[in-house]
Protein backbone atom coordinates (compact mmCIF):
# COMPACT_ATOMS: atom_id res chain seq x y z
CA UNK A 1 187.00 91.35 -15.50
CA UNK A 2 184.31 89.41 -17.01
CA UNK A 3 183.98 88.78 -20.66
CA UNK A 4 180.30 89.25 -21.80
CA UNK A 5 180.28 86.75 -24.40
CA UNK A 6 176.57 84.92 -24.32
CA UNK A 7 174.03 86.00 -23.91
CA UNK A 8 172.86 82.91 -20.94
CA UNK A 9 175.89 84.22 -19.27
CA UNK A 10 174.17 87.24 -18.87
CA UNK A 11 170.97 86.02 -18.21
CA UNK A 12 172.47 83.46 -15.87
CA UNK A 13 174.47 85.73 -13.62
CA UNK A 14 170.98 88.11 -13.18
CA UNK A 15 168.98 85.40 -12.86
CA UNK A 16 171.80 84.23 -9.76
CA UNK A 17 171.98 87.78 -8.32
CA UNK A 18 168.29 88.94 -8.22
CA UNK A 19 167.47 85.36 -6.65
CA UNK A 20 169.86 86.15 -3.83
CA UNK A 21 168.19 89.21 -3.32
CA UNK A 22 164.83 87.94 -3.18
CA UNK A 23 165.99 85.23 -0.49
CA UNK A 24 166.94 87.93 1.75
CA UNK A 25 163.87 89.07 1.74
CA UNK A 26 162.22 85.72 2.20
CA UNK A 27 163.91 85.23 5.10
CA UNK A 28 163.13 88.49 6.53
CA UNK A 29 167.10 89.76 6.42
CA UNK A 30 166.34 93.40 5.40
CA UNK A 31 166.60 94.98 1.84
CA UNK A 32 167.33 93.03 -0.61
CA UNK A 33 170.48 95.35 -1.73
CA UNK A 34 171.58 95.30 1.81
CA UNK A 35 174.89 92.98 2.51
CA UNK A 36 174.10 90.54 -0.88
CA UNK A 37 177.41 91.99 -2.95
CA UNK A 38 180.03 89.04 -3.28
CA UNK A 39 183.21 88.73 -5.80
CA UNK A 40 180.99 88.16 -8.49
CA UNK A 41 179.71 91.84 -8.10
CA UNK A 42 176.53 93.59 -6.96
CA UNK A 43 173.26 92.13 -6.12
CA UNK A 44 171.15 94.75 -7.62
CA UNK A 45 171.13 97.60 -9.67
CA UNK A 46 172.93 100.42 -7.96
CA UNK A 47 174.73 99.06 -4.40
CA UNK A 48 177.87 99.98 -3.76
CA UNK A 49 177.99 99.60 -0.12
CA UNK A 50 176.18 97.73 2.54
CA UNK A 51 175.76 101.45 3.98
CA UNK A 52 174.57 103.01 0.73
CA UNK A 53 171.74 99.91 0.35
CA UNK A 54 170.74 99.85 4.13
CA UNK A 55 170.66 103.66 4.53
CA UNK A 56 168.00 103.40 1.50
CA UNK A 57 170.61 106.66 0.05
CA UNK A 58 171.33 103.83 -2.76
CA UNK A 59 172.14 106.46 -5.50
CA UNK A 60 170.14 104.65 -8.16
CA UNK A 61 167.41 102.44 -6.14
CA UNK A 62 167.06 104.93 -3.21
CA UNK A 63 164.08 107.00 -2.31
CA UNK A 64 161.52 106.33 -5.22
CA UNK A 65 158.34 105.97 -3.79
CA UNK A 66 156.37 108.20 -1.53
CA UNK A 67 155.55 107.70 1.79
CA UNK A 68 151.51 107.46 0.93
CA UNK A 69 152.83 104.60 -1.91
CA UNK A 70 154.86 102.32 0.81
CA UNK A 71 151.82 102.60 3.11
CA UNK A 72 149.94 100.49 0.31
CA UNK A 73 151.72 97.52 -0.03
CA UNK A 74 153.65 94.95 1.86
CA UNK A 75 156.73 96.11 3.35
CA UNK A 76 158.62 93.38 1.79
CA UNK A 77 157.67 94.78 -1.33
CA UNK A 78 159.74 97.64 -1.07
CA UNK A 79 162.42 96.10 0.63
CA UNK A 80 162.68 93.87 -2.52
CA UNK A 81 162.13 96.96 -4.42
CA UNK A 82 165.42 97.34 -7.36
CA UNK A 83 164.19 99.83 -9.68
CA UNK A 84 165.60 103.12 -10.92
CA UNK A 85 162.22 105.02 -10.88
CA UNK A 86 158.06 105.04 -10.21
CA UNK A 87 156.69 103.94 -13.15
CA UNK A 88 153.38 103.77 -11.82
CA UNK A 89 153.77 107.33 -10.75
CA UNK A 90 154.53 108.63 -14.10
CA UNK A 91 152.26 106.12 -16.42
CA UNK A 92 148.87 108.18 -15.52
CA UNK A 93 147.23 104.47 -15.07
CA UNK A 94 142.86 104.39 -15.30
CA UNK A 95 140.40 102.19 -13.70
CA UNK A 96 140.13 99.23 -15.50
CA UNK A 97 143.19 99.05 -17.86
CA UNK A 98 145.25 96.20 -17.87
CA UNK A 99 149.34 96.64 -17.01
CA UNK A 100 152.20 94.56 -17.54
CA UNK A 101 155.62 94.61 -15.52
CA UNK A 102 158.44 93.45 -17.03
CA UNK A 103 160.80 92.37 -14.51
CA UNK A 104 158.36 92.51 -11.78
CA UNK A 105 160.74 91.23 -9.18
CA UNK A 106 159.00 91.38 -6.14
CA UNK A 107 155.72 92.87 -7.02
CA UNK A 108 155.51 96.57 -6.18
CA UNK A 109 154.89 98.06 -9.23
CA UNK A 110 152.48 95.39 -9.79
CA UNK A 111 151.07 96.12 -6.77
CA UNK A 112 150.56 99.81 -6.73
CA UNK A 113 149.41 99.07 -10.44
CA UNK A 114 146.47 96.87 -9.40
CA UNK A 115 145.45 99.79 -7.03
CA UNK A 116 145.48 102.55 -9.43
CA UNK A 117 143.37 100.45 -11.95
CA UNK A 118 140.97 98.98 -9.34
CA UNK A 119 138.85 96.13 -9.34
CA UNK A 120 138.01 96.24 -13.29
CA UNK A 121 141.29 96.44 -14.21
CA UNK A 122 144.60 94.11 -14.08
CA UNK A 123 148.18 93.89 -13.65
CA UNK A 124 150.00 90.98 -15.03
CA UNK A 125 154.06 90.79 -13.38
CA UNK A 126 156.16 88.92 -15.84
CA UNK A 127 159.63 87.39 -13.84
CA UNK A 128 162.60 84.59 -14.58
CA UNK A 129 163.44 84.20 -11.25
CA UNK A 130 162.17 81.37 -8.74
CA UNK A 131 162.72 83.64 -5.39
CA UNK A 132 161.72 86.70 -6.88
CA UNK A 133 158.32 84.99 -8.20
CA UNK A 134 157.62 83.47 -4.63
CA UNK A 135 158.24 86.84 -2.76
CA UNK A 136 156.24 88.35 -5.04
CA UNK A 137 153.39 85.56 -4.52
CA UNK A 138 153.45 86.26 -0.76
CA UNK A 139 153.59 89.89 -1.45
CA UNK A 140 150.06 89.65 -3.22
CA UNK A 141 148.97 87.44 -0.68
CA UNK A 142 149.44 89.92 2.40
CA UNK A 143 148.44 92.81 -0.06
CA UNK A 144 144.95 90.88 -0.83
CA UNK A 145 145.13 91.31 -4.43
CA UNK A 146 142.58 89.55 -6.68
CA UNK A 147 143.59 91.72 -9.51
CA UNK A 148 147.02 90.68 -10.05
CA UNK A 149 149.00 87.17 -11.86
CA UNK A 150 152.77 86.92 -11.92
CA UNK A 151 153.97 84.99 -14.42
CA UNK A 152 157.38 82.82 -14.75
CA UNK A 153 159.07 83.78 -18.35
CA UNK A 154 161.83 86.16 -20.36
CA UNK A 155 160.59 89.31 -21.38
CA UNK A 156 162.26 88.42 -24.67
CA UNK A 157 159.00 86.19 -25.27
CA UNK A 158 156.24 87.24 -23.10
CA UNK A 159 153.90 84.34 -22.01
CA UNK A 160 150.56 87.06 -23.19
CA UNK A 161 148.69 86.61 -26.36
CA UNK A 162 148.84 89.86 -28.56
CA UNK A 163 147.03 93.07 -28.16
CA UNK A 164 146.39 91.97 -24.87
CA UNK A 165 147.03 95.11 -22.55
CA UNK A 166 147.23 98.64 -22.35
CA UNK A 167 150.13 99.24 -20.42
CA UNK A 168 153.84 98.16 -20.49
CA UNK A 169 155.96 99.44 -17.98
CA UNK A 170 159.44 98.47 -16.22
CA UNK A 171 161.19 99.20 -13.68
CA UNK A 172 165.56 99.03 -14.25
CA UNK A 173 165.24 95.88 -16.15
CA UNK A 174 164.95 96.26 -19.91
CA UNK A 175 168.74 97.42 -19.33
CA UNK A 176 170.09 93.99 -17.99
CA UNK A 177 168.54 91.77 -21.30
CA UNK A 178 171.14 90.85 -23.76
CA UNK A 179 168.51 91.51 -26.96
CA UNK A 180 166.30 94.55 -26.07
CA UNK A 181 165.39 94.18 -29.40
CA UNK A 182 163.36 91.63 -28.77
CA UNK A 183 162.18 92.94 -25.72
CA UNK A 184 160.83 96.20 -27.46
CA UNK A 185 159.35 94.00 -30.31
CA UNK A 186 157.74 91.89 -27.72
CA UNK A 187 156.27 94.85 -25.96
CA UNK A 188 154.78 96.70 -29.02
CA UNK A 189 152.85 93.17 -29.89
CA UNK A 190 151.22 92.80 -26.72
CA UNK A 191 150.20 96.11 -26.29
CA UNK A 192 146.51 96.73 -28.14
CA UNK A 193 146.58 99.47 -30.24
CA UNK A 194 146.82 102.85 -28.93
CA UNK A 195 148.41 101.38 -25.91
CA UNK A 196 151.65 103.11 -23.96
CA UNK A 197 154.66 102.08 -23.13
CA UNK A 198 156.20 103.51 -20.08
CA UNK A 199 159.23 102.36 -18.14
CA UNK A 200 161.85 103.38 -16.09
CA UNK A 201 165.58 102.40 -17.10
CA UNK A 202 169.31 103.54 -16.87
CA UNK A 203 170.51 105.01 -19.81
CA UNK A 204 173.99 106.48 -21.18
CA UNK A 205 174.48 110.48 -22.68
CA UNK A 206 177.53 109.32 -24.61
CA UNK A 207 179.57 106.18 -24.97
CA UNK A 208 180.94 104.29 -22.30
CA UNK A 209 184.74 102.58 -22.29
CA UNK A 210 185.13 99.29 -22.96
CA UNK A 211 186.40 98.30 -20.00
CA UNK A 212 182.74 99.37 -17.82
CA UNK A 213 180.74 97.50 -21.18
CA UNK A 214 182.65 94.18 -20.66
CA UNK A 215 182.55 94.35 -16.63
CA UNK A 216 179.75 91.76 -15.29
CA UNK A 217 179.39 93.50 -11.84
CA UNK A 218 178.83 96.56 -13.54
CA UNK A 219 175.79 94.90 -15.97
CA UNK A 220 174.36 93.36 -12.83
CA UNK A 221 174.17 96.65 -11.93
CA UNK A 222 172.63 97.98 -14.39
CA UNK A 223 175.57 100.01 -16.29
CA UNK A 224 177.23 98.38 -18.55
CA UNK A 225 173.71 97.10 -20.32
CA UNK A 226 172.45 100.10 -20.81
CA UNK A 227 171.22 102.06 -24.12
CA UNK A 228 172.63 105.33 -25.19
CA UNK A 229 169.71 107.69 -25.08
CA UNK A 230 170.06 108.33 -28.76
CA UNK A 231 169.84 104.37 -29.35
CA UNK A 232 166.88 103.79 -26.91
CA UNK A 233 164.26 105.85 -28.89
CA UNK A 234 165.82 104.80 -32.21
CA UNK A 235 165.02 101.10 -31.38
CA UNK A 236 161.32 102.13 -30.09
CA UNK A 237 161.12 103.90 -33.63
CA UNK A 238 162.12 100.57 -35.49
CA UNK A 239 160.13 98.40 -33.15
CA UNK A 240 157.33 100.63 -34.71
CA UNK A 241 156.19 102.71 -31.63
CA UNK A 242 155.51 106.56 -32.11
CA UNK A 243 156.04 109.15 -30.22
CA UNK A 244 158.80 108.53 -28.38
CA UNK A 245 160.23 110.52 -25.26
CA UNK A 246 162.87 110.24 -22.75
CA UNK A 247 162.79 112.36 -19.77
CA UNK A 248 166.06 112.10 -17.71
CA UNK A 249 165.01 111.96 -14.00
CA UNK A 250 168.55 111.32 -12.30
CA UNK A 251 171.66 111.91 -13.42
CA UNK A 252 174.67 109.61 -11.39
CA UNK A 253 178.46 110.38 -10.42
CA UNK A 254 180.28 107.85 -12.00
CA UNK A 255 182.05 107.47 -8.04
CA UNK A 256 179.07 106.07 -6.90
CA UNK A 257 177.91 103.31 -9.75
CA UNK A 258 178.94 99.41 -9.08
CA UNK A 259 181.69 98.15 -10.68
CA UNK A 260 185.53 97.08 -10.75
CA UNK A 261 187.21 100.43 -11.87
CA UNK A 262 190.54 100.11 -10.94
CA UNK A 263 192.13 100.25 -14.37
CA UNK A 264 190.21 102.80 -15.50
CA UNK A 265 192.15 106.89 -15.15
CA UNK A 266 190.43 109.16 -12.41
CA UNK A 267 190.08 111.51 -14.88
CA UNK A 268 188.22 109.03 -17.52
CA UNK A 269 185.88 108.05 -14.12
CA UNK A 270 185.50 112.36 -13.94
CA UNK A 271 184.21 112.57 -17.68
CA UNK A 272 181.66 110.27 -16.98
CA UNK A 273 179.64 112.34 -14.18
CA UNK A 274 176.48 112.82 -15.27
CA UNK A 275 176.54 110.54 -18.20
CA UNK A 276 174.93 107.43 -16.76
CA UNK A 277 171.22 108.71 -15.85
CA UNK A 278 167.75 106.99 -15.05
CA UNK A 279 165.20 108.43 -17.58
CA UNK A 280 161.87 108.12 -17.84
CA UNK A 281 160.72 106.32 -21.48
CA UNK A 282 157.60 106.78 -23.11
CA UNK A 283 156.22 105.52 -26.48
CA UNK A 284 152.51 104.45 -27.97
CA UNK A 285 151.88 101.59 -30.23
CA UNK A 286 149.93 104.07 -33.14
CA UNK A 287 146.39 102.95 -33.84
């Protein structure tokens, strides 16, 4: 196993994986789960298998959006599609707010966003990676958005001025950043006042062993970076949101998560079914 020691490592390896995901798309390969795992570990938050991936039955990134959704936007936009929820489904978005994506990958949250707030509103996609930023690009462009900038930056120091929009959401991202700290601080400054925070993310019921925290195919998949439940609304508290809520909206058996197990007991692997879950997060920056 991998030693996570830096926090670039991290960063480095996502940055790697997510880019090789978004070239499969590019070149019109299929999903962008679909046949990208290697010996470094998973592509994308979730695949196990190339059957799991290409049957879209991924037990994390599988079946998320509706049918009416995927008829919206590029196809390309959900084959790129990595997330562990709908945000945009669950944010209650208004005509002419302004959304940010953190981690927009390749652009259908942003996407669906830019619909639901219409021509007087705006969504912003924030992204670190090249591929993902071009697919996204050529997403837009097929989708005809005028309503809609990606940017190239961390979420760790987003490239927006505060008080600037009225919507953060995410999509199965905030888990993979080394300082979600800074992430959440980031967030509650560029948010105006009154504004909502509302993302989608794998979280933990419980503590995880070692051996899954430390394993880099397991953080690439969006395990071993994950926030306890109890932690996740205690660091929305102290980044100075209020009130904060996390709805669980899948729970996962631990069988079917990436990683490299094999020195961990069966019976360990059994107590941890159900404790890795996707959850819906919401918070408001107060007035």
């Amino acid at each position: 196993m991998n030693k996570l020691t830096e926090r670039e490592d991290v960063r480095d390896l996502v940055r790697k994986k997510y880019g090789e995901a978004a070239l499969k798309v590019l070149a019109g390969q299929g999903s962008a789960c679909c046949g990208t795992t290697t010996d470094e570990g998973a592509a994308c938050c979730g695949s196990t298998t190339n059957s799991d991936c290409c049957s879209n039955s991924d037990p994390i990134s599988g079946d998320l959006y509706s049918d009416t959704e995927a008829a919206e936007i590029p196809e390309s936009a959900i084959l790129a599609s990595l997330g562990c929820g709908n945000p945009t489904a669950l944010a209650q978005l208004e005509e002419g707010e302004t959304v940010l994506d953190l981690g927009s990958g390749g652009g259908i949250d942003v996407l669906l966003s830019a619909k639901r707030v219409g021509p007087s509103g705006f969504a912003y996609g924030l992204d670190m990676t090249d591929e993902m930023l071009q697919l996204a690009e050529r997403n837009k462009a097929e989708a005809g958005a005028q309503n809609v900038i990606f940017l190239k930056g961390h979420i760790e120091a987003i490239p927006l001025p505060d008080s600037s929009v009225d919507v953060v959401i995410s999509n199965c991202v905030i888990n993979l950043s080394a300082d979600k700290d800074k992430v959440l601080a980031e967030a509650f400054r560029v948010l105006r006042p009154g504004g909502r925070f509302a993302v989608s993310d794998v979280v933990v019921d419980g503590a995880l062993p070692e051996a899954v925290r430390q394993d880099m195919e397991a953080y690439v998949g969006c395990i071993a970076g994950a926030l306890d439940k109890d932690d996740y609304i205690s660091k929305l508290t102290a980044a100075g949101f209020s009130q904060v809520t996390l709805e669980p909206t899948r729970r996962y058996q631990f069988s079917q998560l990436p990683g490299s197990w094999s020195g961990l007991p069966l019976a360990d692997q059994e107590a941890l079914d159900g404790k890795v879950m996707s959850a819906f997060i919401r918070a408001v920056k107060p007035l």
